[in-house]
C-alpha atoms as a PDB file:
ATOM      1  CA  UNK A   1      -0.916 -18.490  -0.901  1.00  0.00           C
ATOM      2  CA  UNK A   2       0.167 -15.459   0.628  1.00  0.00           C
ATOM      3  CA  UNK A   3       4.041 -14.573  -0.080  1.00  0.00           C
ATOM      4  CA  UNK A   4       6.246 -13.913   2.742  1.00  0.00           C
ATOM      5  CA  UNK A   5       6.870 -10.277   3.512  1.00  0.00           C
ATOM      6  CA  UNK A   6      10.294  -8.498   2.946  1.00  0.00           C
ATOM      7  CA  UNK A   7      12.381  -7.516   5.543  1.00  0.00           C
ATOM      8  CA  UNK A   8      12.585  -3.961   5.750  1.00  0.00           C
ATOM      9  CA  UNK A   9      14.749  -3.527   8.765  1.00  0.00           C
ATOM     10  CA  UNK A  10      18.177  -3.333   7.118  1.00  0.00           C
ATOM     11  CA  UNK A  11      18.278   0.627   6.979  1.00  0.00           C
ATOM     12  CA  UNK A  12      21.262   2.504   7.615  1.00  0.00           C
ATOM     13  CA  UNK A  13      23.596  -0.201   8.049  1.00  0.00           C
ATOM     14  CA  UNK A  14      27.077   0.701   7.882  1.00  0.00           C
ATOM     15  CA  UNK A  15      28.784  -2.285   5.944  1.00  0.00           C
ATOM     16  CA  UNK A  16      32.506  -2.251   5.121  1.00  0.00           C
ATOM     17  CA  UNK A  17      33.121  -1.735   0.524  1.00  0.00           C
ATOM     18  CA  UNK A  18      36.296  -2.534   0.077  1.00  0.00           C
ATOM     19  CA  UNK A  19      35.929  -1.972  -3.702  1.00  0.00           C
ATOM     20  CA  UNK A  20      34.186   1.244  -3.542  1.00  0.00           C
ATOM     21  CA  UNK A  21      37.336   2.763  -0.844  1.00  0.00           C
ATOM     22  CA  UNK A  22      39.545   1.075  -3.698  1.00  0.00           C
ATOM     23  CA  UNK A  23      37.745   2.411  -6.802  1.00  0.00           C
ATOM     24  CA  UNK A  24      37.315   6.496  -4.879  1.00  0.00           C
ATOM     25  CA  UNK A  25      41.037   6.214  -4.656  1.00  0.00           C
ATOM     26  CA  UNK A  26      42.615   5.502  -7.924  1.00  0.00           C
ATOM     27  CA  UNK A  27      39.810   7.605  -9.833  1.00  0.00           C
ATOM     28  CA  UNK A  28      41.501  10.597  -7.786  1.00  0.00           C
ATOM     29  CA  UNK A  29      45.324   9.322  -8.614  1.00  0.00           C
ATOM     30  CA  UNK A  30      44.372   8.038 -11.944  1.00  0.00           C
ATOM     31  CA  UNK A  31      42.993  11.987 -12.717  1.00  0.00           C
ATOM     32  CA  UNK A  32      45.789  13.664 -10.425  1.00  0.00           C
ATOM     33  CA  UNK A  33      48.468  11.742 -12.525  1.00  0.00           C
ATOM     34  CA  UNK A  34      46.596  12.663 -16.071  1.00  0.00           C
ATOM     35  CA  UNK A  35      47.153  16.064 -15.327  1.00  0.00           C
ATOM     36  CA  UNK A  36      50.532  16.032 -14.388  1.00  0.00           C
ATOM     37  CA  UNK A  37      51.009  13.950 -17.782  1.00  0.00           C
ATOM     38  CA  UNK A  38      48.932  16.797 -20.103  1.00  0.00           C
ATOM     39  CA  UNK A  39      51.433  19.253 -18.848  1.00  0.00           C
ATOM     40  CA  UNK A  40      48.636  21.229 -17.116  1.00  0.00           C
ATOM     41  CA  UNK A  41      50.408  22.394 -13.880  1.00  0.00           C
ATOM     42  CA  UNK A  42      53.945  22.602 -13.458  1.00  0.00           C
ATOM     43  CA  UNK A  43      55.612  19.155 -11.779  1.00  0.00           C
ATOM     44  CA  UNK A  44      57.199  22.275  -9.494  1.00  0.00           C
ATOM     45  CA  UNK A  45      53.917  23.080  -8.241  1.00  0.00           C
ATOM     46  CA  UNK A  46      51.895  19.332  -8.066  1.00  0.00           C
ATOM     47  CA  UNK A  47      54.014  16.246  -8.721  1.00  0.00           C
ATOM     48  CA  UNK A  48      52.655  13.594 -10.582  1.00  0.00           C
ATOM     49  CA  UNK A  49      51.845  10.677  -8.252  1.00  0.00           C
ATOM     50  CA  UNK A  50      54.391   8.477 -10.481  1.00  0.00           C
ATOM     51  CA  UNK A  51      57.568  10.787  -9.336  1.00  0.00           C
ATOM     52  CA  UNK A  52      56.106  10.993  -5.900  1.00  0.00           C
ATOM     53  CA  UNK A  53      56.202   6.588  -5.842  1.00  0.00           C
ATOM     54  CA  UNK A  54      59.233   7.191  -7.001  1.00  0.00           C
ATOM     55  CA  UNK A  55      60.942  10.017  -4.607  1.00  0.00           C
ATOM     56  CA  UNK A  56      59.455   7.081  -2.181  1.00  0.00           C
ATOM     57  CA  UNK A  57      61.018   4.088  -3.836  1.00  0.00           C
ATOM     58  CA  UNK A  58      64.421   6.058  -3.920  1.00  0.00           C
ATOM     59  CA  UNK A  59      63.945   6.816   0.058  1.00  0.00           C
ATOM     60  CA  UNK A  60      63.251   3.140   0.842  1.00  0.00           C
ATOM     61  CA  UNK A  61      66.558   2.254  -1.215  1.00  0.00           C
ATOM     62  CA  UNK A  62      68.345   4.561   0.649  1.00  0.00           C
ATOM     63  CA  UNK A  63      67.365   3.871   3.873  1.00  0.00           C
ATOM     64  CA  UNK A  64      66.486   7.179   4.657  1.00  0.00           C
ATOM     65  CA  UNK A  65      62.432   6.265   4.822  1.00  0.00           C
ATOM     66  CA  UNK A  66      63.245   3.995   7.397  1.00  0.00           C
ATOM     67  CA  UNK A  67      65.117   6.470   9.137  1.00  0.00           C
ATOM     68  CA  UNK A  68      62.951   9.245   9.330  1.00  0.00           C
ATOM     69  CA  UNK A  69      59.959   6.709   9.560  1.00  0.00           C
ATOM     70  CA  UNK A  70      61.433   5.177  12.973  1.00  0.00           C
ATOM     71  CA  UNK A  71      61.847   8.525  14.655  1.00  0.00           C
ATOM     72  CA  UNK A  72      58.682   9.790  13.975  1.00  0.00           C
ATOM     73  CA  UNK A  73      57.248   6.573  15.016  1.00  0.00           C
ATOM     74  CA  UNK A  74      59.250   6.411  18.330  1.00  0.00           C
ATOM     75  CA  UNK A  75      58.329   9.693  19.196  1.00  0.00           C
ATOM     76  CA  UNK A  76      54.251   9.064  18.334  1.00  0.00           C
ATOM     77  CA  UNK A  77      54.369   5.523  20.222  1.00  0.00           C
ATOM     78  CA  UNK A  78      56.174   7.138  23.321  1.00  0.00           C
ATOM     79  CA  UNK A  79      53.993  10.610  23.603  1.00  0.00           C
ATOM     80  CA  UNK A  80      50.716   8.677  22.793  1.00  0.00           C
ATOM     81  CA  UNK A  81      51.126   5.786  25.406  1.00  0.00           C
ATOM     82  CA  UNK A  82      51.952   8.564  27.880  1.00  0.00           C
ATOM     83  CA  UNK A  83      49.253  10.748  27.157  1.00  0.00           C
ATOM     84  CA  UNK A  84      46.443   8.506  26.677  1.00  0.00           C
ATOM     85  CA  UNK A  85      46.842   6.680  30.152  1.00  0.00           C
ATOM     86  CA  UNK A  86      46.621  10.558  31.930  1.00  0.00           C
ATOM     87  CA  UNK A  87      43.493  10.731  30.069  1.00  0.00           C
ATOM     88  CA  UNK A  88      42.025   7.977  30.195  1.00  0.00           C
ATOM     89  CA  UNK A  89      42.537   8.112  33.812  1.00  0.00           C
ATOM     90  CA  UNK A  90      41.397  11.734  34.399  1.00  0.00           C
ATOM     91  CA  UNK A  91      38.771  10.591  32.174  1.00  0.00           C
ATOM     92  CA  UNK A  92      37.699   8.060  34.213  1.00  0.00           C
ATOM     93  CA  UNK A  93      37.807   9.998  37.489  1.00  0.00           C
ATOM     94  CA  UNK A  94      35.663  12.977  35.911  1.00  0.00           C
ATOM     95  CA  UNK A  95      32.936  10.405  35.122  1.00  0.00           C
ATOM     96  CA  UNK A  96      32.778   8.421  38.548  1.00  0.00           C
ATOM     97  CA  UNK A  97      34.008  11.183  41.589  1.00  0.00           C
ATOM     98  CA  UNK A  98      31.723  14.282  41.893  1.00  0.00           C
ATOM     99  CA  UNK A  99      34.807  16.107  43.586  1.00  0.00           C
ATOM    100  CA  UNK A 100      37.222  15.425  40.831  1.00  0.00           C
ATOM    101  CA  UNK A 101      34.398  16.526  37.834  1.00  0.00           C
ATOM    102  CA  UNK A 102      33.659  19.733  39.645  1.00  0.00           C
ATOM    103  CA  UNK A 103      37.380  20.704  40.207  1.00  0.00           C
ATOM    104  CA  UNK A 104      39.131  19.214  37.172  1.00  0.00           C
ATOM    105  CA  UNK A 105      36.282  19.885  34.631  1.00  0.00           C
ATOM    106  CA  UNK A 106      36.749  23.327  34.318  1.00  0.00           C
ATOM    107  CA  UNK A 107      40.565  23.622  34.398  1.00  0.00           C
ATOM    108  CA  UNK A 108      40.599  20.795  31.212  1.00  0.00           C
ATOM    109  CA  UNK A 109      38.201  23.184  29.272  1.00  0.00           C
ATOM    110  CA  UNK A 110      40.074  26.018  29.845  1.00  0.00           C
ATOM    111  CA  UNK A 111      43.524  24.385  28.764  1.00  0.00           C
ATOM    112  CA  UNK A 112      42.300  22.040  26.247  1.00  0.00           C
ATOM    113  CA  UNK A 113      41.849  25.007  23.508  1.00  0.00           C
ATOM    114  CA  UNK A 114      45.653  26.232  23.840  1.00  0.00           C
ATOM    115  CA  UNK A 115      47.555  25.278  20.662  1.00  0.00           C
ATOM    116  CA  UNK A 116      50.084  22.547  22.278  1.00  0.00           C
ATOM    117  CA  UNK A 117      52.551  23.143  19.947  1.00  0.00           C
ATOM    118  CA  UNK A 118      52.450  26.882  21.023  1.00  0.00           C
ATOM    119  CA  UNK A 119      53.866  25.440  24.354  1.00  0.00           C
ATOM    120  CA  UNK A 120      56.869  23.698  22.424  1.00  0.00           C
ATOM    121  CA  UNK A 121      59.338  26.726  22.973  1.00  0.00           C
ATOM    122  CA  UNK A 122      58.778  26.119  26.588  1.00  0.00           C
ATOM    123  CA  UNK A 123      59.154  22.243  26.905  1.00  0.00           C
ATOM    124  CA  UNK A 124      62.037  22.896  25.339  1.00  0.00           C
ATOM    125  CA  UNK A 125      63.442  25.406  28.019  1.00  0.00           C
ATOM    126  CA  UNK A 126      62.498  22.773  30.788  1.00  0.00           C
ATOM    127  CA  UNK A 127      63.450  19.382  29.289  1.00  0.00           C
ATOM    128  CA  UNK A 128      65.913  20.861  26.258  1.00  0.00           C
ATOM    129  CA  UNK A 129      65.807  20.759  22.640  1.00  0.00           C
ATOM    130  CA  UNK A 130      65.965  16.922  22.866  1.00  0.00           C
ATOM    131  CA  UNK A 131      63.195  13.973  22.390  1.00  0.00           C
ATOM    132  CA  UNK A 132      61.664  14.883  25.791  1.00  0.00           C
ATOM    133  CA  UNK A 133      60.431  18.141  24.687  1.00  0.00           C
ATOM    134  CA  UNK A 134      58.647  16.184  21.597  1.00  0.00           C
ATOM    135  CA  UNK A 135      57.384  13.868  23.339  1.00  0.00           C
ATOM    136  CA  UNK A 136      55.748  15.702  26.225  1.00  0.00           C
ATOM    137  CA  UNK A 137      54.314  17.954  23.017  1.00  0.00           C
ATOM    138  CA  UNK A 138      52.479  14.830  21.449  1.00  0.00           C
ATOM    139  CA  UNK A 139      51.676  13.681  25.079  1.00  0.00           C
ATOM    140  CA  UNK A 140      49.795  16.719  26.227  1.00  0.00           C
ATOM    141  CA  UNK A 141      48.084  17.284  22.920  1.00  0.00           C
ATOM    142  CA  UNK A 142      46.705  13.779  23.235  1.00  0.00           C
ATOM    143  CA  UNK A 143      45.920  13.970  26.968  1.00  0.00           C
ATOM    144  CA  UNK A 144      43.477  16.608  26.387  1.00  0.00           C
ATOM    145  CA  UNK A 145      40.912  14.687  24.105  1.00  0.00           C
ATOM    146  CA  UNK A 146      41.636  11.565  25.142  1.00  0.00           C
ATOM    147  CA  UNK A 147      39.994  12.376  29.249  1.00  0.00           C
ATOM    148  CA  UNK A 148      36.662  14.535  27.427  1.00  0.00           C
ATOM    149  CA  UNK A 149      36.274  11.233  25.219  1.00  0.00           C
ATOM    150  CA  UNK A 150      36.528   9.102  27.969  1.00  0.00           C
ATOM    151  CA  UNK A 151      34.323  11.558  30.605  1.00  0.00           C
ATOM    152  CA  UNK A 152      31.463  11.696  27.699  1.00  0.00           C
ATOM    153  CA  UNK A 153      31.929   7.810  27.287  1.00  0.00           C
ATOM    154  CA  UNK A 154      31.424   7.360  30.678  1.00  0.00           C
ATOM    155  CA  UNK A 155      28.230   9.830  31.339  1.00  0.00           C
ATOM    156  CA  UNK A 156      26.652   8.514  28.196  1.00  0.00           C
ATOM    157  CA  UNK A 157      26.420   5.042  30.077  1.00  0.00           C
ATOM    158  CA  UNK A 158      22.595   4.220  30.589  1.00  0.00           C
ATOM    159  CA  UNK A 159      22.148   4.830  34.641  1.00  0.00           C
ATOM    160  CA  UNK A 160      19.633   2.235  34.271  1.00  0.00           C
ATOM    161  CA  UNK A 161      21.906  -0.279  34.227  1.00  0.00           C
ATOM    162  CA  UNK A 162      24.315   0.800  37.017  1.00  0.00           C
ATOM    163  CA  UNK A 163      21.620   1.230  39.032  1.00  0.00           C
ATOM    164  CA  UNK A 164      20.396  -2.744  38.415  1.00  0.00           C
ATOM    165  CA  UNK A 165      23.645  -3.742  39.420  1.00  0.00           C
ATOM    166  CA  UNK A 166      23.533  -1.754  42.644  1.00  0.00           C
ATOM    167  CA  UNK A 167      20.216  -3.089  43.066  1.00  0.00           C
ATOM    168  CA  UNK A 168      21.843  -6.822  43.013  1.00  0.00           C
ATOM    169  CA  UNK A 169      24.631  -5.757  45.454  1.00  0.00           C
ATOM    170  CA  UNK A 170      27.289  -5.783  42.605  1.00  0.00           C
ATOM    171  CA  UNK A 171      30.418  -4.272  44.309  1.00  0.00           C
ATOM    172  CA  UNK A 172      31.541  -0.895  42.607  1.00  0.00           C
ATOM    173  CA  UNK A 173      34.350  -2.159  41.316  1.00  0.00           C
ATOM    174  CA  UNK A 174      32.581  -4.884  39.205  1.00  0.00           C
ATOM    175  CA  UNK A 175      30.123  -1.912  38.357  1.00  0.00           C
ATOM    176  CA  UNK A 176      33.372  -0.331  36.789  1.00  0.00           C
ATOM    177  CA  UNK A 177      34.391  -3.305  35.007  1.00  0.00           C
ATOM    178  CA  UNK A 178      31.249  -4.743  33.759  1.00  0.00           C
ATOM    179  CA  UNK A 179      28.809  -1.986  33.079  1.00  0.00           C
ATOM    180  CA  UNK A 180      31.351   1.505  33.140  1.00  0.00           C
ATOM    181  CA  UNK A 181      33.778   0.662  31.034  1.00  0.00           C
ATOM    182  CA  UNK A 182      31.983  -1.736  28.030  1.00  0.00           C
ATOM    183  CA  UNK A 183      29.544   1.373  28.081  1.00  0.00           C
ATOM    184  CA  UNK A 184      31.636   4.088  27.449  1.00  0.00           C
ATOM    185  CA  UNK A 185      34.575   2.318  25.526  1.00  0.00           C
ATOM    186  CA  UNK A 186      32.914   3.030  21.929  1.00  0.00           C
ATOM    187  CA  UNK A 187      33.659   6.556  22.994  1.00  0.00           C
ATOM    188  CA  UNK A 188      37.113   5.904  24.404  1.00  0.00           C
ATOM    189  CA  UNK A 189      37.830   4.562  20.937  1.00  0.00           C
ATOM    190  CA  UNK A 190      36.706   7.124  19.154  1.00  0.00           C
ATOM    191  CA  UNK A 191      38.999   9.176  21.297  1.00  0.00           C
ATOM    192  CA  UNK A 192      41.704   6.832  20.587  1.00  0.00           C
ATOM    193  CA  UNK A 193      40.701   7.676  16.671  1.00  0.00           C
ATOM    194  CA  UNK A 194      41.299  11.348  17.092  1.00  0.00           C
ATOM    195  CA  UNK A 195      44.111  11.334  19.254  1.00  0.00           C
ATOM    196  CA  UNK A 196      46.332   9.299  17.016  1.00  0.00           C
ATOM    197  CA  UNK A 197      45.424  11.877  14.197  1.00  0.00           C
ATOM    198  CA  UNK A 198      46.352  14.670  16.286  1.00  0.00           C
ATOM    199  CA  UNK A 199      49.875  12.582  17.533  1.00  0.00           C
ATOM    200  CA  UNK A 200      51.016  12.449  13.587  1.00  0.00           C
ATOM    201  CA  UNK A 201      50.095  16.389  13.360  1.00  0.00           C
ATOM    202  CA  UNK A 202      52.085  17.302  16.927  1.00  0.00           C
ATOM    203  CA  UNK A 203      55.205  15.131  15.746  1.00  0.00           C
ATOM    204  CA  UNK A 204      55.447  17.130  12.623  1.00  0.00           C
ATOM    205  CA  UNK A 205      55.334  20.524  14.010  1.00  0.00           C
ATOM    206  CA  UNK A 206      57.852  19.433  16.958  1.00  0.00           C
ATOM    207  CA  UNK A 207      60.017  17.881  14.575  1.00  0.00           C
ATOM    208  CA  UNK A 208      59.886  20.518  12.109  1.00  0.00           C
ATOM    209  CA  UNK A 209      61.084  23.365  14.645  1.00  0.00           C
ATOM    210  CA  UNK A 210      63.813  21.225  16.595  1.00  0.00           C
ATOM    211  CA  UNK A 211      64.933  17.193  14.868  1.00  0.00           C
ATOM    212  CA  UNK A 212      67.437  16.308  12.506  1.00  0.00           C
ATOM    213  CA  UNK A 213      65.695  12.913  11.767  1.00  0.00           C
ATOM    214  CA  UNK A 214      62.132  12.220  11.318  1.00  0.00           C
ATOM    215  CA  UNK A 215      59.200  12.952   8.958  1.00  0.00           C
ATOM    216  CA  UNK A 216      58.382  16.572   9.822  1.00  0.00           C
ATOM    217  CA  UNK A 217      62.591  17.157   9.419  1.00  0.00           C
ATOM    218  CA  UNK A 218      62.721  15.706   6.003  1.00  0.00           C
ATOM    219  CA  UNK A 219      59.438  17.837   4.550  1.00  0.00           C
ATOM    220  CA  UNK A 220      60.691  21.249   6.240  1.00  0.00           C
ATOM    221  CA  UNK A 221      64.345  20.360   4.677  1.00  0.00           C
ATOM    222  CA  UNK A 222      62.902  19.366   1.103  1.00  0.00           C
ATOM    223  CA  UNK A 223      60.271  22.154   1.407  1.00  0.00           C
ATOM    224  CA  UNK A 224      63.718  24.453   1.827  1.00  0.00           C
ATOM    225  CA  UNK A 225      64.996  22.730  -1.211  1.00  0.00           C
ATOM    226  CA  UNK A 226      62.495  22.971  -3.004  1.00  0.00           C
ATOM    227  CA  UNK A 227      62.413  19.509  -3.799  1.00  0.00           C
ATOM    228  CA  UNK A 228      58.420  18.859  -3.855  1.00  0.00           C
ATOM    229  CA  UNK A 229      58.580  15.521  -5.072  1.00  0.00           C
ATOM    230  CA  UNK A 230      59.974  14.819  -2.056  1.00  0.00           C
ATOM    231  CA  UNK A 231      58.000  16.864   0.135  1.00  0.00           C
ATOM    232  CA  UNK A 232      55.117  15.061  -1.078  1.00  0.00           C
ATOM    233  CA  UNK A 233      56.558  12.028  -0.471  1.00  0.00           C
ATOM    234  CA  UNK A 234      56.620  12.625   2.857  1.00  0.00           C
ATOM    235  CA  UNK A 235      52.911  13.908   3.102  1.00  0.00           C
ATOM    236  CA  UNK A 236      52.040  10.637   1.840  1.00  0.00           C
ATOM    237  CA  UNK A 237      53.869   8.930   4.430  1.00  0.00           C
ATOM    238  CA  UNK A 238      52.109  10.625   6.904  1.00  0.00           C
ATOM    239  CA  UNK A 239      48.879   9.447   4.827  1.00  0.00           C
ATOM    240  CA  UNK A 240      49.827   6.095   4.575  1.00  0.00           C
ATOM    241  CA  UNK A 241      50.247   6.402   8.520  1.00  0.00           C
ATOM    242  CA  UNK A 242      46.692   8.182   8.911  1.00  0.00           C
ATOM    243  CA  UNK A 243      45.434   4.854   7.100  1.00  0.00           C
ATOM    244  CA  UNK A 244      47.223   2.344   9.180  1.00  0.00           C
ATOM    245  CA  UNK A 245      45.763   4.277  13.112  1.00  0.00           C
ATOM    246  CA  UNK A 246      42.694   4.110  11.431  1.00  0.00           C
ATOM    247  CA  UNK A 247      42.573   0.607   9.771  1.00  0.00           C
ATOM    248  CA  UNK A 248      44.129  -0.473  13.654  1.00  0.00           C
ATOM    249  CA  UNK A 249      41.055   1.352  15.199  1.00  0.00           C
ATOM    250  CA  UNK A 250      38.413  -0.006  13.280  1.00  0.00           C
ATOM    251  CA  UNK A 251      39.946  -3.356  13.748  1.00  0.00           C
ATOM    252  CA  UNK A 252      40.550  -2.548  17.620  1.00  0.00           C
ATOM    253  CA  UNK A 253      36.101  -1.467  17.474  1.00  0.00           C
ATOM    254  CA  UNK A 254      35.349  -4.687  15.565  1.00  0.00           C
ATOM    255  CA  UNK A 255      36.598  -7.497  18.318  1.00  0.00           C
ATOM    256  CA  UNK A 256      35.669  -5.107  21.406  1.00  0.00           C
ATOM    257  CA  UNK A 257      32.236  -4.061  20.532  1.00  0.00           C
ATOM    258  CA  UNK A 258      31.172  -6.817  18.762  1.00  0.00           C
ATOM    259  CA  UNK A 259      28.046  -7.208  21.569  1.00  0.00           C
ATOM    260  CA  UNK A 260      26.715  -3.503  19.690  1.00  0.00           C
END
């Protein structure tokens, strides 16, 4: 009797391993923190993760996490929302109008390499020293990637398939609902993923020149102090944020593109 054969189709699966993420992450604090505890580098220098829970627990008590916490966040939400829906329209009309990718294509590439937080100093003499000048910083840093992720996204989609819609008399519009945008929105997410990332970087630097309250204020002032316990304390936070855009992304990439 002849034995069924094996499937051998499974390669290069990507699967989520919860325990593996867990395990990779306390071997590195569980390490970091026997160190600190041999007395091998000064708690100056590297903290031991157990006083930087703690310069974190002490925050929280005082409230001054949540302060810090809720400007930063205000400042990410506002300048992200703003400068992903210029994107993701220019995006969109680099991918679709011939006119708009030959005129706007090249200015984006030239502008997209400037340093945005080089251009802080001068948001600041237009809209002041206020949030508008940090916001408009985040906004235009995310802006930039956001419209080449969604261009790409959109001229990656197979012109196979746009063209059997025309050939079925599918209005355009429906062509840009139904076959555009499912087509290029794994790369619109994975603009979404890198312009988050580069939100939380742009709202430290803007806060860190010009902000009494928020994350990239309270590492510049402890970094002054040279209170490192609490500096990394606030690196962390920003971790802990990193985690959170990406945990909302992949969940955000699960429900959408579940027909992949």
């Amino acid at each position: 009797m002849s034995e069924p054969l094996r499937f051998r189709g499974g390669g290069f699966v990507i699967g989520p391993k919860p325990i593996s993420s867990c395990l990779g992450g306390l071997a590195v604090i569980a390490i970091w923190q026997a160190v600190s505890s041999a007395g091998w580098v000064s708690p100056i220098f590297l903290p031991s993760p157990a006083g930087i829970a703690r310069a974190l627990g002490e925050m929280a008590l005082s409230g001054q996490l949540w302060r810090h916490l809720g400007a930063s966040l205000q400042r990410i939400l506002l300048g992200f929302a703003l400068g992903s829906a210029a994107g993701l329209a220019l995006g969109l009309a680099l991918g679709l109008l011939s006119h708009a990718r030959a005129a706007g294509l090249p200015i984006v590439s030239a502008l997209f390499p400037i340093p945005k937080i080089a251009l802080l100093p001068l948001f600041i003499l237009w809209f002041g020293i206020g949030e508008p000048s940090k916001v408009a910083t985040i906004a235009l840093g995310v802006f930039f990637p956001m419209a080449i992720a969604t261009y790409s996204g959109v001229d990656q989609v197979p012109r196979t398939l746009i063209r059997m819609a025309q050939s079925f008399d599918v209005p355009t519009h429906a062509i840009v609902a139904k076959v555009i945008l499912p087509g290029a929105l794994p790369g619109i997410l994975a603009g979404v993923r890198i312009s988050a990332s580069i939100a939380l970087i742009l709202v430290v630097a803007a806060e860190m020149i010009g902000a009494e309250f928020g994350i990239g204020a309270f590492i510049l002032t402890a970094g002054n102090l040279m209170r490192t316990e609490d500096l990394l304390a606030g690196v962390c936070l920003l971790s802990i944020l990193g985690l959170a855009v990406g945990f909302l992304v992949s969940l955000a990439e699960r429900r959408l593109l579940s027909w992949r």
